[in-house]
C-alpha atoms as a PDB file:
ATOM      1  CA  UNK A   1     136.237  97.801 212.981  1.00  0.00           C
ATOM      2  CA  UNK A   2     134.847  98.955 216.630  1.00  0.00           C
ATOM      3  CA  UNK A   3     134.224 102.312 217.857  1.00  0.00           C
ATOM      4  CA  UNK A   4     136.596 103.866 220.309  1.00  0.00           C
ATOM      5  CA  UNK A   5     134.991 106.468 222.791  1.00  0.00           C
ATOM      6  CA  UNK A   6     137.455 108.674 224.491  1.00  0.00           C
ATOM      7  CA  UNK A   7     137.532 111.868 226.482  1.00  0.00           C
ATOM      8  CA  UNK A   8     138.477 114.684 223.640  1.00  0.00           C
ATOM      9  CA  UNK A   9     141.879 115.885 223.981  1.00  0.00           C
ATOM     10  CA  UNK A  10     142.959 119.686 222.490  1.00  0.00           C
ATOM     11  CA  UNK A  11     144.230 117.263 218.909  1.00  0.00           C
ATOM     12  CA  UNK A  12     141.114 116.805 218.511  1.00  0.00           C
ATOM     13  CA  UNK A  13     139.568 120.432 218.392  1.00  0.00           C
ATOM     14  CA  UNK A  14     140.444 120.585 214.535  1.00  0.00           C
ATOM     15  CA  UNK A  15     138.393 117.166 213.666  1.00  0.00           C
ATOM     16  CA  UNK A  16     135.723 118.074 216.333  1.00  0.00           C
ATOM     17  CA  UNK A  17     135.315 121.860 214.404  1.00  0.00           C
ATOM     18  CA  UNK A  18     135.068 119.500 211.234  1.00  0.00           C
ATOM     19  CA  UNK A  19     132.224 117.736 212.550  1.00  0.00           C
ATOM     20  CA  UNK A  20     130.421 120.018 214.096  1.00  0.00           C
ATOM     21  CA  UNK A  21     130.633 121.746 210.862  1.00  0.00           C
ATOM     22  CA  UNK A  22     129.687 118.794 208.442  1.00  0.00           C
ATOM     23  CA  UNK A  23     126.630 118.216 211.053  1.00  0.00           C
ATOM     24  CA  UNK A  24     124.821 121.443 211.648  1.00  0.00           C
ATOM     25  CA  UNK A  25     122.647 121.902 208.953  1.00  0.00           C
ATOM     26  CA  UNK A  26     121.580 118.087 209.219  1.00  0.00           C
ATOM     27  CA  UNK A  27     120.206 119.372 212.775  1.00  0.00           C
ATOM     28  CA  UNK A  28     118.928 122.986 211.533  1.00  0.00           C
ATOM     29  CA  UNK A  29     115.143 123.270 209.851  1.00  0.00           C
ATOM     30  CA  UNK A  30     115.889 121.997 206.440  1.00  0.00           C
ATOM     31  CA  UNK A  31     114.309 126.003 205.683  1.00  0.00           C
ATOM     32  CA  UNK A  32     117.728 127.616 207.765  1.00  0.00           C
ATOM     33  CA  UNK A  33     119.261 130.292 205.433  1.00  0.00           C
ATOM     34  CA  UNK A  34     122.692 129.544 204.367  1.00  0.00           C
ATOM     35  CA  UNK A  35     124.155 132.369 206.072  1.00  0.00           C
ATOM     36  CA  UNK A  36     121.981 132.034 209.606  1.00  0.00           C
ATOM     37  CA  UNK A  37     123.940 128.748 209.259  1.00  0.00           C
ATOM     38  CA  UNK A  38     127.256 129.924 208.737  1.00  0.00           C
ATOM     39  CA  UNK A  39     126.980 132.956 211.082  1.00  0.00           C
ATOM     40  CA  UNK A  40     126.015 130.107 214.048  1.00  0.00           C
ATOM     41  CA  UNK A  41     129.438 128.200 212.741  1.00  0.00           C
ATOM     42  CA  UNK A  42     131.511 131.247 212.464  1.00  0.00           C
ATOM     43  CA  UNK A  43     130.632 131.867 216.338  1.00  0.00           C
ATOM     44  CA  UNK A  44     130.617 128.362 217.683  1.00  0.00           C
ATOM     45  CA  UNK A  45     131.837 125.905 216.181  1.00  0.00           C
ATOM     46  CA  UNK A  46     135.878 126.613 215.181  1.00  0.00           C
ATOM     47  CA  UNK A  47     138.619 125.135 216.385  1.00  0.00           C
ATOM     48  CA  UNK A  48     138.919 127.883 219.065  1.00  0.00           C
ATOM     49  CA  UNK A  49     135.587 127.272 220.307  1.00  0.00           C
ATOM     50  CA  UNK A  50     136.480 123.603 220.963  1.00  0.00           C
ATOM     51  CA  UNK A  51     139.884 124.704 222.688  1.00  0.00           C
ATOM     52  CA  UNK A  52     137.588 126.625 225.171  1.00  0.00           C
ATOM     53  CA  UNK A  53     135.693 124.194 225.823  1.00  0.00           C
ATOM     54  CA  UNK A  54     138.159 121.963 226.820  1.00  0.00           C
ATOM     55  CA  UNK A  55     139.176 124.299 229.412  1.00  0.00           C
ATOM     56  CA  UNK A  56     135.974 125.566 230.704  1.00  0.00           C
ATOM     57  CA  UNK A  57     135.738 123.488 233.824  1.00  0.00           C
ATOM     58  CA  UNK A  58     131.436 122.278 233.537  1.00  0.00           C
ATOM     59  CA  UNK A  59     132.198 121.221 230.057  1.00  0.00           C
ATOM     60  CA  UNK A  60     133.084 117.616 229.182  1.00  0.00           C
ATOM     61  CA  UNK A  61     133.719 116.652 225.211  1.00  0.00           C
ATOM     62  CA  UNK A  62     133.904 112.692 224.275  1.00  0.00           C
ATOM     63  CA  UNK A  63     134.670 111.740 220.660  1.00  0.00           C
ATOM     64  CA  UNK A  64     134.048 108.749 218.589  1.00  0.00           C
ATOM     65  CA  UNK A  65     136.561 107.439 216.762  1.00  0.00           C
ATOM     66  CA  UNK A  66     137.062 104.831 214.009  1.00  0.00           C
ATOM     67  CA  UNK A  67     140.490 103.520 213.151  1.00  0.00           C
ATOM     68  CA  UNK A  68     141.848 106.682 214.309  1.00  0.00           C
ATOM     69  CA  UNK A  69     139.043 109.121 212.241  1.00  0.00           C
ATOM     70  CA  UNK A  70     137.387 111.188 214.592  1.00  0.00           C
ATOM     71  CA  UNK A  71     133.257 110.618 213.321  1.00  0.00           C
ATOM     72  CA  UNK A  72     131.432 112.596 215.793  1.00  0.00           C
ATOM     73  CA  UNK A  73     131.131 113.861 219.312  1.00  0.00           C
ATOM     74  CA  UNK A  74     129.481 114.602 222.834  1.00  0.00           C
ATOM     75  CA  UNK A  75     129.423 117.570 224.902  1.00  0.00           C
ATOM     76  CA  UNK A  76     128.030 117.657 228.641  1.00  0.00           C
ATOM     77  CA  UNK A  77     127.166 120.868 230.254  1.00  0.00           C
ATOM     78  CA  UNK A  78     127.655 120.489 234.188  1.00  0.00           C
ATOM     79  CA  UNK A  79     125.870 123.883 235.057  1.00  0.00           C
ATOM     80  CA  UNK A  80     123.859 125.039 231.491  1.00  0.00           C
ATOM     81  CA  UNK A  81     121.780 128.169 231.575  1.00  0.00           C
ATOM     82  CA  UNK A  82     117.882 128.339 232.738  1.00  0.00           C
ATOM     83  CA  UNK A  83     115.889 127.210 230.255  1.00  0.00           C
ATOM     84  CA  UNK A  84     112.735 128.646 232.659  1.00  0.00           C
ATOM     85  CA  UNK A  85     111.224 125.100 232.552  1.00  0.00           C
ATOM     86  CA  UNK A  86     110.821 123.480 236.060  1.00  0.00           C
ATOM     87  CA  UNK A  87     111.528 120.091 234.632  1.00  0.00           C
ATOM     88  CA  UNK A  88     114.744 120.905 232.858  1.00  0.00           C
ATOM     89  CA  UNK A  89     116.483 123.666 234.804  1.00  0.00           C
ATOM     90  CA  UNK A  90     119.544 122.423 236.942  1.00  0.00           C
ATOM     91  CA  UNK A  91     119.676 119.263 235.176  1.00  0.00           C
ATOM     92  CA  UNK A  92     123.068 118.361 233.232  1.00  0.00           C
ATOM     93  CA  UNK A  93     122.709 119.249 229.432  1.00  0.00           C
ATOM     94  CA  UNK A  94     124.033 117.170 226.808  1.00  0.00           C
ATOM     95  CA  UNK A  95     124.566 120.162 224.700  1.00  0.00           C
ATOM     96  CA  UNK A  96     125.613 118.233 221.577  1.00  0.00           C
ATOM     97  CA  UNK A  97     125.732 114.727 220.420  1.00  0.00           C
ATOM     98  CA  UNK A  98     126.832 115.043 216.574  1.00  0.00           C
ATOM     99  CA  UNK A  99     128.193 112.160 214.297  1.00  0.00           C
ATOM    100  CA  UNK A 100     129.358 112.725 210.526  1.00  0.00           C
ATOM    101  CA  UNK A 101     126.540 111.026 208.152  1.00  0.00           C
ATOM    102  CA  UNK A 102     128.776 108.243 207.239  1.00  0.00           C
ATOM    103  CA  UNK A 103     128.433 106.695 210.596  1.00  0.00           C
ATOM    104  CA  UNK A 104     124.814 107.520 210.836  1.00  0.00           C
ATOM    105  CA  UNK A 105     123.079 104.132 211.530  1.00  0.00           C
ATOM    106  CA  UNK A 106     125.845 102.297 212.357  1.00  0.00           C
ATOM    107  CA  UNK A 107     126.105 102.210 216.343  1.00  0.00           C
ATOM    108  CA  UNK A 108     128.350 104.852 216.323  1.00  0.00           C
ATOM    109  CA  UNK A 109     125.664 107.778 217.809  1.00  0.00           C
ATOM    110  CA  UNK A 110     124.512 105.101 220.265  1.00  0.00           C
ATOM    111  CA  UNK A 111     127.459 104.118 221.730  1.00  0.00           C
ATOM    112  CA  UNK A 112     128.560 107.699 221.870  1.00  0.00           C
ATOM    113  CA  UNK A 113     125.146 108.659 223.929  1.00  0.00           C
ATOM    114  CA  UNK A 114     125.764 105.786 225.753  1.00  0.00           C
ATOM    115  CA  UNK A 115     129.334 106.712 227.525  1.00  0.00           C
ATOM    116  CA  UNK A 116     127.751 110.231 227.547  1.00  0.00           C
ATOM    117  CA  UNK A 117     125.323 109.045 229.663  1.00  0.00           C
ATOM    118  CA  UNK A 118     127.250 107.117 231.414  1.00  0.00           C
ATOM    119  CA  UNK A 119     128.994 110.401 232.863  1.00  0.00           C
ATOM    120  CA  UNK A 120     125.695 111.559 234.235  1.00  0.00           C
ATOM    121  CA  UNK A 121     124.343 110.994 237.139  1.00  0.00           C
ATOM    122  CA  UNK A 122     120.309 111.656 237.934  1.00  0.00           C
ATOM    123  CA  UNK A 123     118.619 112.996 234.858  1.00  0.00           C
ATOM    124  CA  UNK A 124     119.486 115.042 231.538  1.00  0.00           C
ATOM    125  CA  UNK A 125     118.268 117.390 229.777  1.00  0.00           C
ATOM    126  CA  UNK A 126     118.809 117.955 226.138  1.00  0.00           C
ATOM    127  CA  UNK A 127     117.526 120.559 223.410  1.00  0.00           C
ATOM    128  CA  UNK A 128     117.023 119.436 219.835  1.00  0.00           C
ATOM    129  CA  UNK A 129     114.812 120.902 216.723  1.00  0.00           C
ATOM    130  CA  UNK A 130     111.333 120.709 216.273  1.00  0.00           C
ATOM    131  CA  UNK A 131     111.972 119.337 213.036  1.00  0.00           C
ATOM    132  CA  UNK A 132     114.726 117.212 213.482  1.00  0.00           C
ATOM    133  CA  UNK A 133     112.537 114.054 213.058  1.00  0.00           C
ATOM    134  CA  UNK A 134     115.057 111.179 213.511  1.00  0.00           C
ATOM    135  CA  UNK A 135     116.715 112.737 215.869  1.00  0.00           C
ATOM    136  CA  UNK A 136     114.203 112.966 218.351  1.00  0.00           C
ATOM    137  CA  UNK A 137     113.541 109.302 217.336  1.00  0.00           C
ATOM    138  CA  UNK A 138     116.564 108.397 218.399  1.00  0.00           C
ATOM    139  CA  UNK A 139     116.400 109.829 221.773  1.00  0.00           C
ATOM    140  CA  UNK A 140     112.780 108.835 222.320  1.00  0.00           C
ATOM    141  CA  UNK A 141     114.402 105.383 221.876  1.00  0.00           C
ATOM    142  CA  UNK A 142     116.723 106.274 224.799  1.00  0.00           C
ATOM    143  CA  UNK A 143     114.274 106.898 227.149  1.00  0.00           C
ATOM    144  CA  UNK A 144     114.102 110.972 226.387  1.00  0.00           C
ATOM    145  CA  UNK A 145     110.672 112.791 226.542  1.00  0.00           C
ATOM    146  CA  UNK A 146     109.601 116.398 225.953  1.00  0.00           C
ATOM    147  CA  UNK A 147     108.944 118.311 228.633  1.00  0.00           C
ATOM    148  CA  UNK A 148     109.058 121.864 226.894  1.00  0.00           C
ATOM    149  CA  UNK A 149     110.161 123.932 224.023  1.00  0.00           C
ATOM    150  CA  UNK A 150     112.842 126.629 223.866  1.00  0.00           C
ATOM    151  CA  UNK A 151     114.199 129.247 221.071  1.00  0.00           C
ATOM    152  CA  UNK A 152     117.481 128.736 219.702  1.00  0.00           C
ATOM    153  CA  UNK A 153     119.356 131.769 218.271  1.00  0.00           C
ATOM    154  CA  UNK A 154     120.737 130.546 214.990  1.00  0.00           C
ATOM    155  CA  UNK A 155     122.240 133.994 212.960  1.00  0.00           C
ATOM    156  CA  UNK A 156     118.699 136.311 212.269  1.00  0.00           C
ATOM    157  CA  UNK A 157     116.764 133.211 213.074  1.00  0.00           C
ATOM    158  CA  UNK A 158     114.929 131.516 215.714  1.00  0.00           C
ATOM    159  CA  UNK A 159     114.511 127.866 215.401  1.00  0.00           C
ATOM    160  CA  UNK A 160     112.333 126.015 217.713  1.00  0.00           C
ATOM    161  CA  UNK A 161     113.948 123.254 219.663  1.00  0.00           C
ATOM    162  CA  UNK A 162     112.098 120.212 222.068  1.00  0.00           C
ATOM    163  CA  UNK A 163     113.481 120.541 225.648  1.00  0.00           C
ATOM    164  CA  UNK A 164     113.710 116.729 226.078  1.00  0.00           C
ATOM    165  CA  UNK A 165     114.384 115.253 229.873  1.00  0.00           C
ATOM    166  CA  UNK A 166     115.683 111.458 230.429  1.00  0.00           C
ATOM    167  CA  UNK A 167     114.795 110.278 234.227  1.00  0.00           C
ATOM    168  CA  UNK A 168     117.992 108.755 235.824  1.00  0.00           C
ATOM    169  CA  UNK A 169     118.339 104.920 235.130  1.00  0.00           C
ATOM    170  CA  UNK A 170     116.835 102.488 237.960  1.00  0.00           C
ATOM    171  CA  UNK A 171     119.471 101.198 239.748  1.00  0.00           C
END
């Protein structure tokens, strides 16, 4: 059965809290402490926090969907934060690109960076952990190199994360 990609709609925000939940840790330093973990899920990544981001007008959210079952999803930043790295600042984030384990492998993650990137135009900028090996794989594979490093707050903790860049697509 294909995947379906498809702008998020406020349904959703239950499934996409369920998969953001399912997915963290498989992103975190295998090392995260439980509750750093659940502290970081507690603040942004319920329902409510999904419902918000719908709303916020730089924020766009893109699920994949199988059969109706909503297996992961995409959020674009329009306007994210400084990052204080020339090569990354005022770029367009994708500030998450998560999909539930079952699909990993699959072609579910790449289609869903795929229409992500579609959205884009120039180059983006994405963050993800130091130690999240096949991860930064795949987005090596997608034409994403590292053009810095940043801190992200997780509970107590600071994990390390590669600022990674991808240069717009030739026409």
């Amino acid at each position: 059965m294909p995947y379906q990609i498809r702008p998020a709609r406020h349904a959703d925000c239950a499934a996409l809290s369920q998969v953001g939940q399912a997915t963290f840790a498989l992103a975190s330093p295998p090392d995260s402490a439980p509750a750093a973990l659940q502290h970081y899920i507690a603040h942004h990544l319920q329902t409510e926090h999904f419902q918000q981001h719908l709303l916020h007008p730089h924020k766009r959210l893109l699920v994949v969907e199988q059969g109706g079952q909503v297996l992961g999803y995409s959020m674009l930043d329009l306007a994210p934060g400084a990052l204080g790295i020339a090569a990354a600042d005022h770029l367009v984030e994708i500030a998450r690109c998560y999909v539930l384990p079952v699909a990993h492998g699959q072609g579910a993650a790449q289609q869903l960076l795929e229409a992500t990137l579609a959205r884009t135009h120039g180059a983006v900028r994405l963050t993800v952990n130091e130690l999240n090996a096949r991860a930064i794989r795949f987005y090596q594979r997608n034409g994403f190199a590292k053009v810095g490093e940043a801190i992200f707050p997780c509970g107590d903790e600071r994990h390390c994360d590669w600022v990674m860049v991808r240069a717009p697509a030739s026409p």
